[in-house]
Protein backbone atom coordinates (compact mmCIF):
# COMPACT_ATOMS: atom_id res chain seq x y z
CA UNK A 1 0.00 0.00 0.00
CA UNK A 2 1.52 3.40 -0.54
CA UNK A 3 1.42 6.36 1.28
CA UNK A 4 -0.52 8.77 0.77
CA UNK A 5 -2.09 11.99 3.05
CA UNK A 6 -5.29 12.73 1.65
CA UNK A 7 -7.75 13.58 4.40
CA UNK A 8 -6.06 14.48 8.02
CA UNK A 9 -8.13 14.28 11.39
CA UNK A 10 -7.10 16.89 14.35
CA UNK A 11 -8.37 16.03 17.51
CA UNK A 12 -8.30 19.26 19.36
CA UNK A 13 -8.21 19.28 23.29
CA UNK A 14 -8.39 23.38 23.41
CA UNK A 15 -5.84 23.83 25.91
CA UNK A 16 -2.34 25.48 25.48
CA UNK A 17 -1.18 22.90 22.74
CA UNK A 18 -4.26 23.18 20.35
CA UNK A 19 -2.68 26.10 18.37
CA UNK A 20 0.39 24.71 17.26
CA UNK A 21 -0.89 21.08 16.87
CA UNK A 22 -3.47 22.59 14.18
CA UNK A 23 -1.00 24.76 12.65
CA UNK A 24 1.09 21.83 11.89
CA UNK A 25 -2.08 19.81 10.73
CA UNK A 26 -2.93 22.98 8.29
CA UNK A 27 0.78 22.90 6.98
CA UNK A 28 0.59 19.42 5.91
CA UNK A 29 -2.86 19.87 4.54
CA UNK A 30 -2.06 22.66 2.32
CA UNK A 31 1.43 21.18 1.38
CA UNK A 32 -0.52 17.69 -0.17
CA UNK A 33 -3.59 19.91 -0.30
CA UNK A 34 -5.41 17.29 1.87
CA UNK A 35 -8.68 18.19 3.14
CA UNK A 36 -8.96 18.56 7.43
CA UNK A 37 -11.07 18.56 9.83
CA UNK A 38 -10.95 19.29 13.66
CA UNK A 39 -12.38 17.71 16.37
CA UNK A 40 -13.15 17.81 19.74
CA UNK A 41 -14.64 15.32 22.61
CA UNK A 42 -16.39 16.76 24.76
CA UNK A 43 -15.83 15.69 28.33
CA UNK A 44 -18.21 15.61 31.19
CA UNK A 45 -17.48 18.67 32.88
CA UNK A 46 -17.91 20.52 29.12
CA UNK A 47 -21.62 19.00 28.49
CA UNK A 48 -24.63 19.58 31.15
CA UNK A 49 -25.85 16.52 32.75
CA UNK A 50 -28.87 14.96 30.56
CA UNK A 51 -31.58 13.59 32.60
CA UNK A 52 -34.97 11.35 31.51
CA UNK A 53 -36.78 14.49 32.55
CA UNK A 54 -34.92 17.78 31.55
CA UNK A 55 -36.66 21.19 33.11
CA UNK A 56 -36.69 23.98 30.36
CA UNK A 57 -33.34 25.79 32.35
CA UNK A 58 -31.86 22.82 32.09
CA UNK A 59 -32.37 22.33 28.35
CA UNK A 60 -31.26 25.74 28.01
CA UNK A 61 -28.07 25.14 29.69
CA UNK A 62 -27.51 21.84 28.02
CA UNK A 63 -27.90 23.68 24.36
CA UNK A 64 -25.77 27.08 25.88
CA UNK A 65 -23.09 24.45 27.00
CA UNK A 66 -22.92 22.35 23.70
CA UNK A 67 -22.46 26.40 21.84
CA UNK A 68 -19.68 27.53 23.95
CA UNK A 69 -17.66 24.39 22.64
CA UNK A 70 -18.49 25.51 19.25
CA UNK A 71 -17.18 28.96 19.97
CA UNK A 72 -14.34 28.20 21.48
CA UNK A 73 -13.15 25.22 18.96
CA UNK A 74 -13.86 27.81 16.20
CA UNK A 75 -11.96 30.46 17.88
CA UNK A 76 -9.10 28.15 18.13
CA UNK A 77 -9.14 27.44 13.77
CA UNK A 78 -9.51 31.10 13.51
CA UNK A 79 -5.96 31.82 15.55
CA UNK A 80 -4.02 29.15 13.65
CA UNK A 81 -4.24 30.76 10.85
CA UNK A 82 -5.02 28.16 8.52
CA UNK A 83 -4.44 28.24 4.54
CA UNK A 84 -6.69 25.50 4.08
CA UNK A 85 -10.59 25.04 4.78
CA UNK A 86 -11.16 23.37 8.20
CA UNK A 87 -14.06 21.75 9.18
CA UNK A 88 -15.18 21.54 12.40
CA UNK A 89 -16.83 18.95 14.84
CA UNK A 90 -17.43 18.65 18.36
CA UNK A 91 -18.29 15.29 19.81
CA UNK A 92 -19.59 13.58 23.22
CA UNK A 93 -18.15 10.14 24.22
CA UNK A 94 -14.91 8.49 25.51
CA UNK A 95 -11.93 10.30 24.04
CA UNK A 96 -10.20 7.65 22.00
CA UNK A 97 -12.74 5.15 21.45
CA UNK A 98 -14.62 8.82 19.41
CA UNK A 99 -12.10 9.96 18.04
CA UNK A 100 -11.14 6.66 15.98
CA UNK A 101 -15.04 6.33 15.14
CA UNK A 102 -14.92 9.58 13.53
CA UNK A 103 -11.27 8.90 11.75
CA UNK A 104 -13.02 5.72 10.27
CA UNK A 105 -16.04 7.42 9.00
CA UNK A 106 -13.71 9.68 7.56
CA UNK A 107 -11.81 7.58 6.31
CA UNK A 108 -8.69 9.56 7.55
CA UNK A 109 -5.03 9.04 6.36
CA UNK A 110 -3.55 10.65 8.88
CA UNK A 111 -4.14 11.40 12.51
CA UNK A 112 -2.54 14.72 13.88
CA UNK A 113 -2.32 15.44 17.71
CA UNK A 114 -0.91 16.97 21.01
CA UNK A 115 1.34 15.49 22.97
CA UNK A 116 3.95 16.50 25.96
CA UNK A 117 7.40 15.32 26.43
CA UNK A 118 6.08 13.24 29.52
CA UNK A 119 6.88 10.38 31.89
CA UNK A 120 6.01 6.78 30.10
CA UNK A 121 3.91 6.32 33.08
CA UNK A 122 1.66 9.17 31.89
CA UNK A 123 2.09 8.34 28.23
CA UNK A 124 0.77 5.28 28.45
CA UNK A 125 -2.62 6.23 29.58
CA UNK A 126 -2.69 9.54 27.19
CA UNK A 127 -5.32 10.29 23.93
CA UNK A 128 -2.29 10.06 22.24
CA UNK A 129 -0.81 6.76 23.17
CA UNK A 130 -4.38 5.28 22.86
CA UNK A 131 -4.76 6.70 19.09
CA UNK A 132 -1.15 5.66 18.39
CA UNK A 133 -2.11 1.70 19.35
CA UNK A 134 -5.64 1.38 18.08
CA UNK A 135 -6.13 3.54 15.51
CA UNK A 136 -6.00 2.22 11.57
CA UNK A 137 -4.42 4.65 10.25
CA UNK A 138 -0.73 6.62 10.40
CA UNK A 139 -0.98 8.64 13.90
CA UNK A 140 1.46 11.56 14.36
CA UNK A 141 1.61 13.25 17.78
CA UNK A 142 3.05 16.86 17.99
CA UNK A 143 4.89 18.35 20.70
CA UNK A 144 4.47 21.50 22.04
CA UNK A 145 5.73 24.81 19.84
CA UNK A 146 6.64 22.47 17.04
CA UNK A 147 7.69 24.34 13.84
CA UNK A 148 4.77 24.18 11.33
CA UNK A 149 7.48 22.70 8.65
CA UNK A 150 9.65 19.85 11.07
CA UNK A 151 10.24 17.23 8.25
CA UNK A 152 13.73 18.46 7.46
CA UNK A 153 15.65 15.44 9.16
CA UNK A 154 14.16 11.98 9.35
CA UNK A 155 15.17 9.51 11.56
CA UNK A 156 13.84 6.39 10.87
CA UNK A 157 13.85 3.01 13.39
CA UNK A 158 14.22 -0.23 11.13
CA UNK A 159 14.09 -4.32 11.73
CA UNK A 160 13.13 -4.97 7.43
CA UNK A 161 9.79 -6.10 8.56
CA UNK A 162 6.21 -5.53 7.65
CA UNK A 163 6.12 -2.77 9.47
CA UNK A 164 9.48 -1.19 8.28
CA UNK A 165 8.19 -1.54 4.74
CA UNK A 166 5.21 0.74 5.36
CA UNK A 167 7.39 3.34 7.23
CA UNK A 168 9.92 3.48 4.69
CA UNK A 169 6.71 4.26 2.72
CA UNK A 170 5.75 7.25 4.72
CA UNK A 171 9.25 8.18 5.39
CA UNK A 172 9.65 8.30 1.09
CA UNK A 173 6.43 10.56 0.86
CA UNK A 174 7.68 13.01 3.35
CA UNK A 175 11.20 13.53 2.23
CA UNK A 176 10.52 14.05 -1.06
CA UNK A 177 8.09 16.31 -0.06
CA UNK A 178 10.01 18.14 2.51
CA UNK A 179 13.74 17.74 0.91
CA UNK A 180 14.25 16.03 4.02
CA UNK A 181 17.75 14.00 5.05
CA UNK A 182 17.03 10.54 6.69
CA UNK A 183 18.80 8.68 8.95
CA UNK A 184 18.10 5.41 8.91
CA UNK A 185 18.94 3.14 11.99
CA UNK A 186 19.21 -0.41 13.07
CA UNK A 187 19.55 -1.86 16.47
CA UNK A 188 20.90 -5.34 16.78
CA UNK A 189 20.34 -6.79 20.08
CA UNK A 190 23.34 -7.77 22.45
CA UNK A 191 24.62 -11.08 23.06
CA UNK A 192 22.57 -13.05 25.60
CA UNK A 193 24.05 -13.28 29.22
CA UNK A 194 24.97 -16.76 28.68
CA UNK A 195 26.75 -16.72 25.64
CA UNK A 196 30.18 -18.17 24.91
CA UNK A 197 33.76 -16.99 24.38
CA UNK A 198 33.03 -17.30 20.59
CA UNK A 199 30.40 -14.82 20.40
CA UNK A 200 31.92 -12.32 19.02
CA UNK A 201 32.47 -14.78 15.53
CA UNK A 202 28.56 -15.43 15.71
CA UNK A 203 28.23 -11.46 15.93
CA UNK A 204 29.94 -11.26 12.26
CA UNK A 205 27.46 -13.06 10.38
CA UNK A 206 24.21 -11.28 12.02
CA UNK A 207 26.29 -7.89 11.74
CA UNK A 208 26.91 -8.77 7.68
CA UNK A 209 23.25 -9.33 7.19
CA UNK A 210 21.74 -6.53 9.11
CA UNK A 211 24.09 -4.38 6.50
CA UNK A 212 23.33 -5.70 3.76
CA UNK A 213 19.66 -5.29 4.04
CA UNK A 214 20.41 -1.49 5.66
CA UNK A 215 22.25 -1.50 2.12
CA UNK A 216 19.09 -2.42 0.53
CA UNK A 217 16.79 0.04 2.45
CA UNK A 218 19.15 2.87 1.32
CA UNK A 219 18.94 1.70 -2.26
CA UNK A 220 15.10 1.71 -2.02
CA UNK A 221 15.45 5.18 -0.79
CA UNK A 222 17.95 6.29 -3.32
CA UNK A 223 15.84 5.00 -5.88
CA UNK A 224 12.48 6.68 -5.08
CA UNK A 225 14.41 10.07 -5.27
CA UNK A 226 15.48 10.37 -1.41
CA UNK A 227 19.68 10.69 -1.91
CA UNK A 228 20.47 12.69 1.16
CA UNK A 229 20.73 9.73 3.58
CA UNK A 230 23.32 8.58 6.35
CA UNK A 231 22.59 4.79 8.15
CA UNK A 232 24.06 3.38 10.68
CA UNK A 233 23.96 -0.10 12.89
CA UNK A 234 24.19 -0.72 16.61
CA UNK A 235 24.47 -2.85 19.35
CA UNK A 236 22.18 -2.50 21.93
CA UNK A 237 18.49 -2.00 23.29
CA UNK A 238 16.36 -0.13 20.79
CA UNK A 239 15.26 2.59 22.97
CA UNK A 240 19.04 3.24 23.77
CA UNK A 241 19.74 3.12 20.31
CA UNK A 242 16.97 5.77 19.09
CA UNK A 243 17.83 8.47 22.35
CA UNK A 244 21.62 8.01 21.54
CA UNK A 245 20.89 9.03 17.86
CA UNK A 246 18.80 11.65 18.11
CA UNK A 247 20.59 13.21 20.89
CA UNK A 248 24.07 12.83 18.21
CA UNK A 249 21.75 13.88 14.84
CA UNK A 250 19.46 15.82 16.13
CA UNK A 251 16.06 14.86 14.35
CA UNK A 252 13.01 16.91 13.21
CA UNK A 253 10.83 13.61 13.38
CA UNK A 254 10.99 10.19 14.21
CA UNK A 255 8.85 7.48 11.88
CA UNK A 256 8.26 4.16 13.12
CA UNK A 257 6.36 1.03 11.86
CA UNK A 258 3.83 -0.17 14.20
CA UNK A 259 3.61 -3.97 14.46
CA UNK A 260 -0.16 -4.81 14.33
CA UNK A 261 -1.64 -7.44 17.24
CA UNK A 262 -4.37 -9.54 17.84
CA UNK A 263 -7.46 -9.39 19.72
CA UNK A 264 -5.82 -12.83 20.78
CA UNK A 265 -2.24 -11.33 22.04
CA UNK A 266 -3.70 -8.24 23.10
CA UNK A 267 -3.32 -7.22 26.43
CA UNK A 268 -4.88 -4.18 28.39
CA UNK A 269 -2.00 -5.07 31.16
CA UNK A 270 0.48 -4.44 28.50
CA UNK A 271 4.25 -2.29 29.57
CA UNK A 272 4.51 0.17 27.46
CA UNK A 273 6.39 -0.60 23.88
CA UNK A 274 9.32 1.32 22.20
CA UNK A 275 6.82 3.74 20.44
CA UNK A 276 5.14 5.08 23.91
CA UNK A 277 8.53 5.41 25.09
CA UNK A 278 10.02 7.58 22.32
CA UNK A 279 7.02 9.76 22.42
CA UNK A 280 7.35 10.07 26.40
CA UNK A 281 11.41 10.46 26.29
CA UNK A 282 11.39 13.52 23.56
CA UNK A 283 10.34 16.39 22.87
CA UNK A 284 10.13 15.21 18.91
CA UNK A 285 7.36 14.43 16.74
CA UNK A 286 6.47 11.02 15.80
CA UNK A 287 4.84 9.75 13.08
CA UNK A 288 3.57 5.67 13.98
CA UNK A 289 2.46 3.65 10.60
CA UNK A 290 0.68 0.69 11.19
CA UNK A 291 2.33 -2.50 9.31
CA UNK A 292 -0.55 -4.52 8.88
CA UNK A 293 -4.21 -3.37 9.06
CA UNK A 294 -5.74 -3.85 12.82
CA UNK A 295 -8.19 -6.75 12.83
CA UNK A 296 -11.93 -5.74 12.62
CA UNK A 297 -12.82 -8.09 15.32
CA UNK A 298 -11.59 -5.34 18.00
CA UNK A 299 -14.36 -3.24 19.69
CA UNK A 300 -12.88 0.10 20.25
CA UNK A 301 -15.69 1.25 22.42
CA UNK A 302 -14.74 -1.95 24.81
CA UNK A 303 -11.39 -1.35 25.05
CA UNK A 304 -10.16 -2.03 29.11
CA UNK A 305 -7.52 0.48 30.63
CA UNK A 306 -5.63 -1.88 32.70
CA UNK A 307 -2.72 -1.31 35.37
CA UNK A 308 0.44 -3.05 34.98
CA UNK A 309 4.20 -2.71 36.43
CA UNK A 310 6.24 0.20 34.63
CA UNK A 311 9.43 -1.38 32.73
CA UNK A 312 11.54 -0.69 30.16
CA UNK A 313 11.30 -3.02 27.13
CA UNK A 314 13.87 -5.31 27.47
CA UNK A 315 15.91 -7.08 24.35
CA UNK A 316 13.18 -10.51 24.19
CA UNK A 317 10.38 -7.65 22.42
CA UNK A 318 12.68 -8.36 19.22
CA UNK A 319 15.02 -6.45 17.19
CA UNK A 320 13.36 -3.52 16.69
CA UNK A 321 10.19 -3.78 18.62
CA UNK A 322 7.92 -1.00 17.34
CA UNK A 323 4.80 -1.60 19.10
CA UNK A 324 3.18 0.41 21.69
């Protein structure tokens, strides 16, 4: 499937980030001249109660509450400044579970949203880490004060999966689109605990092959017009490997292919994955494509928000474990 960005979804929470989150929404819109629309859940304290048996006040306030919204989301497309038409939308129900309703009857290539530099702890339970896991399409989450153009360096995360293939998609659209440079990066994991005195002779042959396919994913790059590339492979945990990069090559945005689960393997009790811990460890936009389409047999309205003990993910999540 390639990439493409032709309708873009902005949930809008109309706090402090709104601005610049729709700002960089409208910049992407008029640069692929994408149509957008922006939308925001209600929550309970923004809505009057309903009851079975509403007094005429009470209706009143109910209608004068569901107005203000109105105002205030349009007030908040009127200051970004938009070059491009957006539509509007406001919308009562749980967060995430509405906002991915309304991306599906839109039919939305791209998600845009808010989201603060944060502890994973935190991230894990935000809109944005929900969106970023359960939502069909490509989900990019915006830091604060984010330039409106922030495409000019690429890093992108690989393990030549599924998953890779569809974000070296994405990561082809933009930079040809952008003039961006990427960086493309591969993690090898370390030797286990246990291994032998000859490990470092099994190392060569895993080291050869992880280049020569980073050889290959540069070629595929080179050949859809991208030539301004650097690569590089490392030894280590993924995370490490992503934070050590980006703090060397500073990066204007990090793509990463999503691996795709099961209603069978998924669990509400789930750590954290590499994704929610990029997003929660910089202050950098990243854009999450999904390698495989998410089964229809999930009920987003049912999803469970479960507890679980905070780690870090550790080497066994694979290669390059993108998931969130």
């Amino acid at each position: 499937m390639t990439a493409s960005i032709q309708r873009i979804l902005c949930p809008i929470d109309l706090g402090r980030t709104a601005p610049s989150v729709l700002r960089c929404a409208a910049s992407i819109a008029t640069t692929f001249g994408a149509t957008l629309e922006a939308v925001h859940v209600r929550t309970s304290g923004e809505r009057a109660q309903w009851t079975p048996f509403q007094s005429r006040t009470e209706l009143v306030e109910s209608v004068m509450a569901s107005h203000a919204t109105e105002q205030r989301l349009s007030q908040v497309v009127e200051g970004a400044r938009a070059k491009v038409h957006v539509r509007t939308k406001v919308l009562d129900g749980a967060t995430a579970a509405t906002i991915i309703a309304e991306a599906e009857r839109a039919e939305a290539d791209l998600l845009v949203i808010g989201a603060a530099a944060r502890s994973a702890w935190w991230q894990r339970r935000s809109t944005a880490c929900d969106l970023s896991s359960q939502a069909r399409c490509a989900v990019l989450t915006v830091p604060v004060d984010v330039p409106a153009m922030f495409a000019r360096r690429i890093l992108l995360p690989v393990d030549f999966s599924v998953a890779t293939d569809v974000a070296l998609d994405w990561t082809i659209l933009l930079a040809r689109t952008f003039g961006s440079h990427v960086d493309v990066l591969h993690a090898l994991p370390p030797e286990s605990k246990g291994s032998h005195a000859g490990a470092s002779s099994l190392k060569r042959p895993r080291l050869a092959v992880a280049l020569k396919r980073l050889a290959a994913t540069i070629a595929r790059l080179r050949e859809a017009g991208v030539s301004d590339t650097t690569s590089v492979v490392v030894e280590g945990d993924t995370l490490d490997a992503i934070l050590a990069r980006n703090q060397s090559e500073s990066s204007d945005l990090i793509v990463m292919g999503n691996h795709a689960v099961t209603q069978q393997v998924r669990n509400p009790d789930a750590t954290p994955g590499t994704i929610a811990w990029v997003r929660a460890s910089l202050a950098v936009p990243v854009l999450s494509v999904r390698g495989a389409p998410v089964s229809t047999e999930w009920q987003w309205q049912d999803l469970r928000r479960g507890g679980g003990a905070l780690r870090k993910p550790d080497v066994a999540e694979g290669p390059l474990a993108l998931s969130n």
